[in-house]
N, C-alpha and C. Protein backbone atom coordinates (compact mmCIF):
# COMPACT_ATOMS: atom_id res chain seq x y z
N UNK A 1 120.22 130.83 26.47
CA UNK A 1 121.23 130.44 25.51
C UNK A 1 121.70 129.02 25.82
N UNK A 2 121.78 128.39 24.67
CA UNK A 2 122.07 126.97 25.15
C UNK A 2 123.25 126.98 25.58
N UNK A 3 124.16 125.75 25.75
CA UNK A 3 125.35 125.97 26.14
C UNK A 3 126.52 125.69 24.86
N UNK A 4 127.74 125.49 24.62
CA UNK A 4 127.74 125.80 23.14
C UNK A 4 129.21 124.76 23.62
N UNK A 5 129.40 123.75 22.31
CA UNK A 5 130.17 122.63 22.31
C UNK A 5 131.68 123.08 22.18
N UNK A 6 132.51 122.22 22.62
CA UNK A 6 134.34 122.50 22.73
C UNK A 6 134.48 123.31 21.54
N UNK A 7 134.14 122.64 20.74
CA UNK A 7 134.45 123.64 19.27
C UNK A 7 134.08 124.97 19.01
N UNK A 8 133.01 124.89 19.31
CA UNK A 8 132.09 126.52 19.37
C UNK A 8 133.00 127.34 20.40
N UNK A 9 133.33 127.14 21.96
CA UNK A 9 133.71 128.32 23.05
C UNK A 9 135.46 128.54 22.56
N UNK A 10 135.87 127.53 21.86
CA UNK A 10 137.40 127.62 21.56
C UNK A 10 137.22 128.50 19.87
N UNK A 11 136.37 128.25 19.25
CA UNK A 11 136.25 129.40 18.25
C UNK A 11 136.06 130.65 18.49
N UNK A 12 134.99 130.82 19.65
CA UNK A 12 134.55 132.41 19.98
C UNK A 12 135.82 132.72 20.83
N UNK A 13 136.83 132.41 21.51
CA UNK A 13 137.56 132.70 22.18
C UNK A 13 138.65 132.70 21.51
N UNK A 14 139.08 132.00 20.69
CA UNK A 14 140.22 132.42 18.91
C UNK A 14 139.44 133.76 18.59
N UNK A 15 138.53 134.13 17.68
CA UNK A 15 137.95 134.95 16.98
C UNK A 15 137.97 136.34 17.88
N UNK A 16 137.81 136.47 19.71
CA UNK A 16 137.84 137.52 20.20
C UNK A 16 139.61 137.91 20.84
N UNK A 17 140.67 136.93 20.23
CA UNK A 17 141.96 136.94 20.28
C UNK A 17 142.15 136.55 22.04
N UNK A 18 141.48 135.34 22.80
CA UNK A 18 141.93 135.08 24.12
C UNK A 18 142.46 134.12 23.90
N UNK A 19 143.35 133.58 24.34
CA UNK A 19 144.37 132.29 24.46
C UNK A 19 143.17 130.93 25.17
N UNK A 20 142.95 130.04 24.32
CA UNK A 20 141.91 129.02 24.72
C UNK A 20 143.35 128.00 25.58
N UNK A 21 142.50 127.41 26.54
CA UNK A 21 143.22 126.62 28.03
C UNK A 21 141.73 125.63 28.47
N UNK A 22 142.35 124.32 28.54
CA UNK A 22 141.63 123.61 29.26
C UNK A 22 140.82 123.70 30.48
N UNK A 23 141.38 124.82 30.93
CA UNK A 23 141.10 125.26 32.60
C UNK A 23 140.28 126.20 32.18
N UNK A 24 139.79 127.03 31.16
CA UNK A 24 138.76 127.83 30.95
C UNK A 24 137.93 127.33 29.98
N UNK A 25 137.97 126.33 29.36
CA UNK A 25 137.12 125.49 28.86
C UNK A 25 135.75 124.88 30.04
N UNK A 26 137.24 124.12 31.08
CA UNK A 26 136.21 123.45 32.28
C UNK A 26 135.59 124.80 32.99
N UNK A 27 136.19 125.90 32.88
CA UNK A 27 135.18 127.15 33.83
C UNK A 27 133.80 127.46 33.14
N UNK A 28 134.13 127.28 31.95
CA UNK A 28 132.79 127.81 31.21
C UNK A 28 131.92 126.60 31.11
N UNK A 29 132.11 125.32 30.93
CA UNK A 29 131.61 124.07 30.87
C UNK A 29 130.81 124.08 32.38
N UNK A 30 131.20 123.96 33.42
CA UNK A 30 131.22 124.13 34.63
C UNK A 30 130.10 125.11 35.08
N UNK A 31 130.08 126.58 34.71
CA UNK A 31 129.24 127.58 34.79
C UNK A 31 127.67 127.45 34.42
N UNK A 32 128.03 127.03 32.86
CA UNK A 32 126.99 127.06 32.13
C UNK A 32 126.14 125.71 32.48
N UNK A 33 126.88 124.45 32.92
CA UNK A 33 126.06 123.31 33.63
C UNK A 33 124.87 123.52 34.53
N UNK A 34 125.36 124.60 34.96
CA UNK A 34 124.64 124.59 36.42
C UNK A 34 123.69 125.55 36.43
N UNK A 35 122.35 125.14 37.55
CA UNK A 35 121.37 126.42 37.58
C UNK A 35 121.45 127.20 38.71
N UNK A 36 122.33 126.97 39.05
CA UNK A 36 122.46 127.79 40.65
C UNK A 36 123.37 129.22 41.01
N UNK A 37 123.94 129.35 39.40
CA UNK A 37 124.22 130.63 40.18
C UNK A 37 125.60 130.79 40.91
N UNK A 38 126.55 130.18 40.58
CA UNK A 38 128.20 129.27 41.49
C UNK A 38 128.55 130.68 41.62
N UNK A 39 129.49 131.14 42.65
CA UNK A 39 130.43 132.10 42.93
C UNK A 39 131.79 131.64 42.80
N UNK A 40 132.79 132.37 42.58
CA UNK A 40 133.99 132.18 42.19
C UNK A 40 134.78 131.23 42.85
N UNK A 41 134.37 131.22 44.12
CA UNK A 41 135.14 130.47 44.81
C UNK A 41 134.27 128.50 45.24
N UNK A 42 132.91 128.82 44.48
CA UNK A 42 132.47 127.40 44.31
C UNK A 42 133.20 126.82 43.43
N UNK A 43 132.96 127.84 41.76
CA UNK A 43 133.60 127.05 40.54
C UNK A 43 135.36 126.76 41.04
N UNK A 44 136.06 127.18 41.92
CA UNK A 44 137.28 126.89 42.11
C UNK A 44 137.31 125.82 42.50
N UNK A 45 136.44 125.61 44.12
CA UNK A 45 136.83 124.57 44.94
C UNK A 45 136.56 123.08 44.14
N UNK A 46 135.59 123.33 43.36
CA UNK A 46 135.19 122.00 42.42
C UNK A 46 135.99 121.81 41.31
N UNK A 47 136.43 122.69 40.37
CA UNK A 47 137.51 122.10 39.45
C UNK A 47 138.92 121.62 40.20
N UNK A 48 139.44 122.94 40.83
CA UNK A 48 140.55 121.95 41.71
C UNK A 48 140.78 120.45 41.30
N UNK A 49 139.74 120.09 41.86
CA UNK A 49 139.84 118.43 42.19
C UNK A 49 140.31 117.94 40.68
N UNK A 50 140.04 118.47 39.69
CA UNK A 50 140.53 117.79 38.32
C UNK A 50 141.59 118.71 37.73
N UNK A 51 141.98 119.90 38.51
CA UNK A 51 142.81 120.80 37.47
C UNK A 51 143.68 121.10 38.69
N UNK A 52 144.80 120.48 39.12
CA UNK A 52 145.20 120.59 40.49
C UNK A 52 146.41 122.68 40.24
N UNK A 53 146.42 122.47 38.90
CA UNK A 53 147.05 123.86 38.68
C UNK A 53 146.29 124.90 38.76
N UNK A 54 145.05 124.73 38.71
CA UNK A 54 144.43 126.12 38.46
C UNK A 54 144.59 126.80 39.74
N UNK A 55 144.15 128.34 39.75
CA UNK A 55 144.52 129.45 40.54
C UNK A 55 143.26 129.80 40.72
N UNK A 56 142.77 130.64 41.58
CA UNK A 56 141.86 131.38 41.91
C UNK A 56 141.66 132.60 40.81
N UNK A 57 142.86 133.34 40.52
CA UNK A 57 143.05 134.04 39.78
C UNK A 57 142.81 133.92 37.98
N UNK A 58 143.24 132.96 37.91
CA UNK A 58 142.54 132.59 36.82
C UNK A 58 141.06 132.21 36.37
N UNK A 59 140.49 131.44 37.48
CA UNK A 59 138.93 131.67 37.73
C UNK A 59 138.26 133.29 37.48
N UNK A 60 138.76 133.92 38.53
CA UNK A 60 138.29 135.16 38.40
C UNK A 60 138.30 136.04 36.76
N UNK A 61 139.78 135.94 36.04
CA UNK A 61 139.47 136.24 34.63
C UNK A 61 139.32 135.14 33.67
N UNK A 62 139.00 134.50 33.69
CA UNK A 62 138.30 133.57 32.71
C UNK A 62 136.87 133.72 33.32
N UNK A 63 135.78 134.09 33.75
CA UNK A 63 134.67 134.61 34.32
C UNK A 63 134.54 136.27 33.75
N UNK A 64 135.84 136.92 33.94
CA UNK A 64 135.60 138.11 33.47
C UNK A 64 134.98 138.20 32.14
N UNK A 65 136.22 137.46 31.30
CA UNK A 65 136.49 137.29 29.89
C UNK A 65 135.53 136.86 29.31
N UNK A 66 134.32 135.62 29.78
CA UNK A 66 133.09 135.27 29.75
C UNK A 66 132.32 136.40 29.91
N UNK A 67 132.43 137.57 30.97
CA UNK A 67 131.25 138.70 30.63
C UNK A 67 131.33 139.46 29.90
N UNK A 68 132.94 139.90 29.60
CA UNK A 68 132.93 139.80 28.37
C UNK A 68 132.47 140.17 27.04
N UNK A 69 132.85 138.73 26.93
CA UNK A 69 132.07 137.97 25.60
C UNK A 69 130.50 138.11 25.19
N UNK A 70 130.03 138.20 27.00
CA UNK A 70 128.42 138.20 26.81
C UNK A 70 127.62 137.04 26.90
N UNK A 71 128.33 136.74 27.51
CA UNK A 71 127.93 134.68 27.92
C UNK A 71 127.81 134.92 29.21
N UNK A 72 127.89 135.54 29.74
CA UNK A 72 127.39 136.09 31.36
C UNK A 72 126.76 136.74 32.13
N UNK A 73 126.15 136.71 33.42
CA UNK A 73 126.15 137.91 33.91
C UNK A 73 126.68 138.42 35.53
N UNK A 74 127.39 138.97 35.58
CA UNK A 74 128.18 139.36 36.87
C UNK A 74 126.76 139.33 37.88
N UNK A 75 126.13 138.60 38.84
CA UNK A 75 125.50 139.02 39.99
C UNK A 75 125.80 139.67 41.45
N UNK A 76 126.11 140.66 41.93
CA UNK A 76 126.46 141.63 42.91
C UNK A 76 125.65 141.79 43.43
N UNK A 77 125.96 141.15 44.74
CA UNK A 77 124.87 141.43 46.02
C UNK A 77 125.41 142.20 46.67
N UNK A 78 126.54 142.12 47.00
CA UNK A 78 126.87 142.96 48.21
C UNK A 78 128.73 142.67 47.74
N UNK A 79 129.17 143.90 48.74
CA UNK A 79 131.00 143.17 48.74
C UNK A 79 131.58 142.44 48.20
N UNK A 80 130.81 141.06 49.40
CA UNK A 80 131.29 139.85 49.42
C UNK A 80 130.48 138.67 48.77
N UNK A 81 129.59 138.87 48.34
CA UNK A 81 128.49 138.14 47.65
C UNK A 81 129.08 138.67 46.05
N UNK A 82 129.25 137.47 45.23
CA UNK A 82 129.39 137.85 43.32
C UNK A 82 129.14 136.45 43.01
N UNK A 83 127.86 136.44 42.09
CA UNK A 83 127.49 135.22 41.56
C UNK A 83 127.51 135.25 40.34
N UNK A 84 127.77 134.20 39.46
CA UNK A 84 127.50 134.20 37.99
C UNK A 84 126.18 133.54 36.86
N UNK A 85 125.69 134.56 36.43
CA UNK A 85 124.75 133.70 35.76
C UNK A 85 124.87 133.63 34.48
N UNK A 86 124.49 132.58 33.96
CA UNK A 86 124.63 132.38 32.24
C UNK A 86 123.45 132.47 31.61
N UNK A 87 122.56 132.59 32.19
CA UNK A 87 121.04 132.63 31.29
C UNK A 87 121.00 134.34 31.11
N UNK A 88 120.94 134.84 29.73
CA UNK A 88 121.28 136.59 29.56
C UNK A 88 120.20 136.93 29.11
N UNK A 89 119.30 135.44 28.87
CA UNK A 89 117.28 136.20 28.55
C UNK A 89 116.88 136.89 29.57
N UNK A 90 116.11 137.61 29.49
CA UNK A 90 115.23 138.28 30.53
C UNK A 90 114.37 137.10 31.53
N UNK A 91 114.95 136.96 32.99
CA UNK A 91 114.10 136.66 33.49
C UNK A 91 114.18 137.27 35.24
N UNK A 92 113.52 136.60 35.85
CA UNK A 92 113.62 136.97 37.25
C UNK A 92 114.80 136.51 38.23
N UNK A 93 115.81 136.45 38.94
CA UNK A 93 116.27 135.73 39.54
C UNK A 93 115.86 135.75 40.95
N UNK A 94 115.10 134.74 41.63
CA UNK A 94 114.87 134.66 42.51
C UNK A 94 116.26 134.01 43.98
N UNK A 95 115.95 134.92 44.56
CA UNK A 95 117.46 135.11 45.63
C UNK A 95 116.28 134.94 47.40
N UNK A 96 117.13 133.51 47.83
CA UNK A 96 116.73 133.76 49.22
C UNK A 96 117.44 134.42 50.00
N UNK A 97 116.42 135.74 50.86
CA UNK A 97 117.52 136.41 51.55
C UNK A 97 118.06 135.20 53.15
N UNK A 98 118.28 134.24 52.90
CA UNK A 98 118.63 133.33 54.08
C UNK A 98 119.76 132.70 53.97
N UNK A 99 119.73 131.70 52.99
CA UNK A 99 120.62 131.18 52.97
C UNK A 99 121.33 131.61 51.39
N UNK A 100 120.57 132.25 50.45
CA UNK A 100 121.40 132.83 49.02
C UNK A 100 121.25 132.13 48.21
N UNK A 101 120.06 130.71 47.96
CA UNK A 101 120.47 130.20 46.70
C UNK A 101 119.57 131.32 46.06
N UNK A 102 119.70 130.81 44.72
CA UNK A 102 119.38 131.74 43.60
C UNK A 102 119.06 130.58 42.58
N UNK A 103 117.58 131.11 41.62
CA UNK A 103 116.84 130.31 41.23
C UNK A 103 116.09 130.83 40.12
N UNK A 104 116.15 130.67 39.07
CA UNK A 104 116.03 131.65 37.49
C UNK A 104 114.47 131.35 37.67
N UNK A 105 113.41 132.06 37.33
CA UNK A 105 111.82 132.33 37.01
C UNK A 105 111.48 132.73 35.88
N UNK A 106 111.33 132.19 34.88
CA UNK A 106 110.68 133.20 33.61
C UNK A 106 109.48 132.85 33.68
N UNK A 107 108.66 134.25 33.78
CA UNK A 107 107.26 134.50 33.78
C UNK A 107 106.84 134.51 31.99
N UNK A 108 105.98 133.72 31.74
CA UNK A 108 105.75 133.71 30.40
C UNK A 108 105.63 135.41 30.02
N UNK A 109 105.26 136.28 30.80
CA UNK A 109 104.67 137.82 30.11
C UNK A 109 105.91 138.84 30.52
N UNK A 110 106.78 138.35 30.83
CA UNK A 110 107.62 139.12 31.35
C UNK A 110 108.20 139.96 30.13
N UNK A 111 108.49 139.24 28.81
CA UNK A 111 109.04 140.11 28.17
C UNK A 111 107.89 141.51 27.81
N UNK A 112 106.68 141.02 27.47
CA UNK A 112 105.79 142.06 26.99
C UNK A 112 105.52 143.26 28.51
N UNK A 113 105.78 142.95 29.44
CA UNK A 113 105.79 143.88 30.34
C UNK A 113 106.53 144.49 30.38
N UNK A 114 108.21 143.94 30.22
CA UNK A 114 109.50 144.69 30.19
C UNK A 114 109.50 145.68 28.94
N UNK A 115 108.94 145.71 27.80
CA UNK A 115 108.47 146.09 26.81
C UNK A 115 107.94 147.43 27.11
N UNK A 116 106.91 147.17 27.89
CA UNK A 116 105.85 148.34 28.31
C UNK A 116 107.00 149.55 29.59
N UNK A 117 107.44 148.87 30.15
CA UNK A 117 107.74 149.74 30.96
C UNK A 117 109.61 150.36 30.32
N UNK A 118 109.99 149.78 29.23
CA UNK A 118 111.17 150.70 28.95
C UNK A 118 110.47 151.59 27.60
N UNK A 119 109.03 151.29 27.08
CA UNK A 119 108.22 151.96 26.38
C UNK A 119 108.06 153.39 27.06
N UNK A 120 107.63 152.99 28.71
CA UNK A 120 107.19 153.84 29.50
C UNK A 120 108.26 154.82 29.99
N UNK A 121 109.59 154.66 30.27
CA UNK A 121 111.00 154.99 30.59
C UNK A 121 111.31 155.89 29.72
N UNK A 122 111.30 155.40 28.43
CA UNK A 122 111.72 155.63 26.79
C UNK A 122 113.08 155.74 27.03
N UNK A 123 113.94 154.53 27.57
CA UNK A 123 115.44 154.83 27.25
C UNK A 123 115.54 153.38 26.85
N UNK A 124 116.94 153.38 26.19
CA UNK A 124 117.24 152.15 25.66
C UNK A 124 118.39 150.99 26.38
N UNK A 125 117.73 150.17 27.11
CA UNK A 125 118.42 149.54 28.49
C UNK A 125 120.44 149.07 27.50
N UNK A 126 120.83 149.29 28.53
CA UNK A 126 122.32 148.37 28.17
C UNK A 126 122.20 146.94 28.91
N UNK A 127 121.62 146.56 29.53
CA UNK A 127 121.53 145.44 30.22
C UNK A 127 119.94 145.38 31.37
N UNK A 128 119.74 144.22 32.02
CA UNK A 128 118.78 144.18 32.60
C UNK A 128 119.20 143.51 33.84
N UNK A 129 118.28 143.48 34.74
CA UNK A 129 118.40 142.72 36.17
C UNK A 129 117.07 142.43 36.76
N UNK A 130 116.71 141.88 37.16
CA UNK A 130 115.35 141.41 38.00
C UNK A 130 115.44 140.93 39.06
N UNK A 131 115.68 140.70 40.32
CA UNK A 131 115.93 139.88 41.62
C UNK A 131 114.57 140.30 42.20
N UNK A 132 113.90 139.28 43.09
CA UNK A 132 113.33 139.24 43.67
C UNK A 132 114.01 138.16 44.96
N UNK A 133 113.62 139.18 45.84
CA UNK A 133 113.77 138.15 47.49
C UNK A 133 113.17 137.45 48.21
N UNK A 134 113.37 136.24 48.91
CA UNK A 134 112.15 135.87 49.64
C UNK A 134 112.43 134.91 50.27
N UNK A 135 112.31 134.25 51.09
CA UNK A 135 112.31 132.82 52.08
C UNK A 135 112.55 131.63 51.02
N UNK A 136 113.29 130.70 51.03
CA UNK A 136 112.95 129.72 50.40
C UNK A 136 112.29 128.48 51.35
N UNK A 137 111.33 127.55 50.67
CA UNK A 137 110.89 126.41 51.41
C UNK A 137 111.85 126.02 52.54
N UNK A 138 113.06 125.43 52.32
CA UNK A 138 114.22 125.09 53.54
C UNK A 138 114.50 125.87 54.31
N UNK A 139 114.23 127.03 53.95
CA UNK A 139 114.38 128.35 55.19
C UNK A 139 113.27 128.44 56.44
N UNK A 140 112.36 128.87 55.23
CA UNK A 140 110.99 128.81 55.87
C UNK A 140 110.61 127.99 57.41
């Protein structure tokens, strides 16, 4: 999904009745920039610097409110591990078990496989996930 202009995230966020704020403008601006996958407390420590009001707490539901919407996806590793991703196509997310970055893969056949095997299942998914683990080069 591309990423969608001031006008567009302040319409979908009127239209689903949330109170639009500069500070969740820059969370979603912020999110959707990036390919890495930010955890709550990245997207904090970096707006800070331009939004000296924002809260942690507000991060956390303006992220909610984004999953939402469906502009997200909550990533849960563990506890203490919660990452966010904005790409909601089907793909792989590749996760080093070392140091944790995280790194989107779309296999050109992936959808026609995913196809085959909820063919094979025969249920009708509410959502999807794919992680794969592995060393990254800098680890290595």
């Amino acid at each position: 999904m591309k990423m969608m202009d001031d006008q567009e995230i302040i319409e979908l966020f009127k239209k689903n009745q949330f109170k639009v704020t500069t500070q969740r403008i820059a969370i979603y601006k912020f999110v959707f920039s990036r390919g890495d996958h930010p955890s709550t407390d990245q997207i904090y420590q970096v707006l800070k610097k331009d939004y000296p009001a924002l809260s942690l707490g507000t991060v956390y539901k303006t992220l909610d409110l984004l999953e939402k919407l469906g502009l997200l996806q909550k990533l849960r590793f563990n506890e203490d591990r919660v990452r966010y991703d904005p790409d909601m196509e089907l793909h792989i997310n590749m996760v080093c078990s070392i140091c944790g970055q995280i790194y989107d893969y779309k296999a050109e056949n992936i959808k026609q496989l995913w196809n085959v095997i909820i063919s094979d299942i025969g249920v009708k998914p509410m959502g999807q996930r794919i992680d794969l683990y592995y060393e990254c080069n800098d680890c290595r």
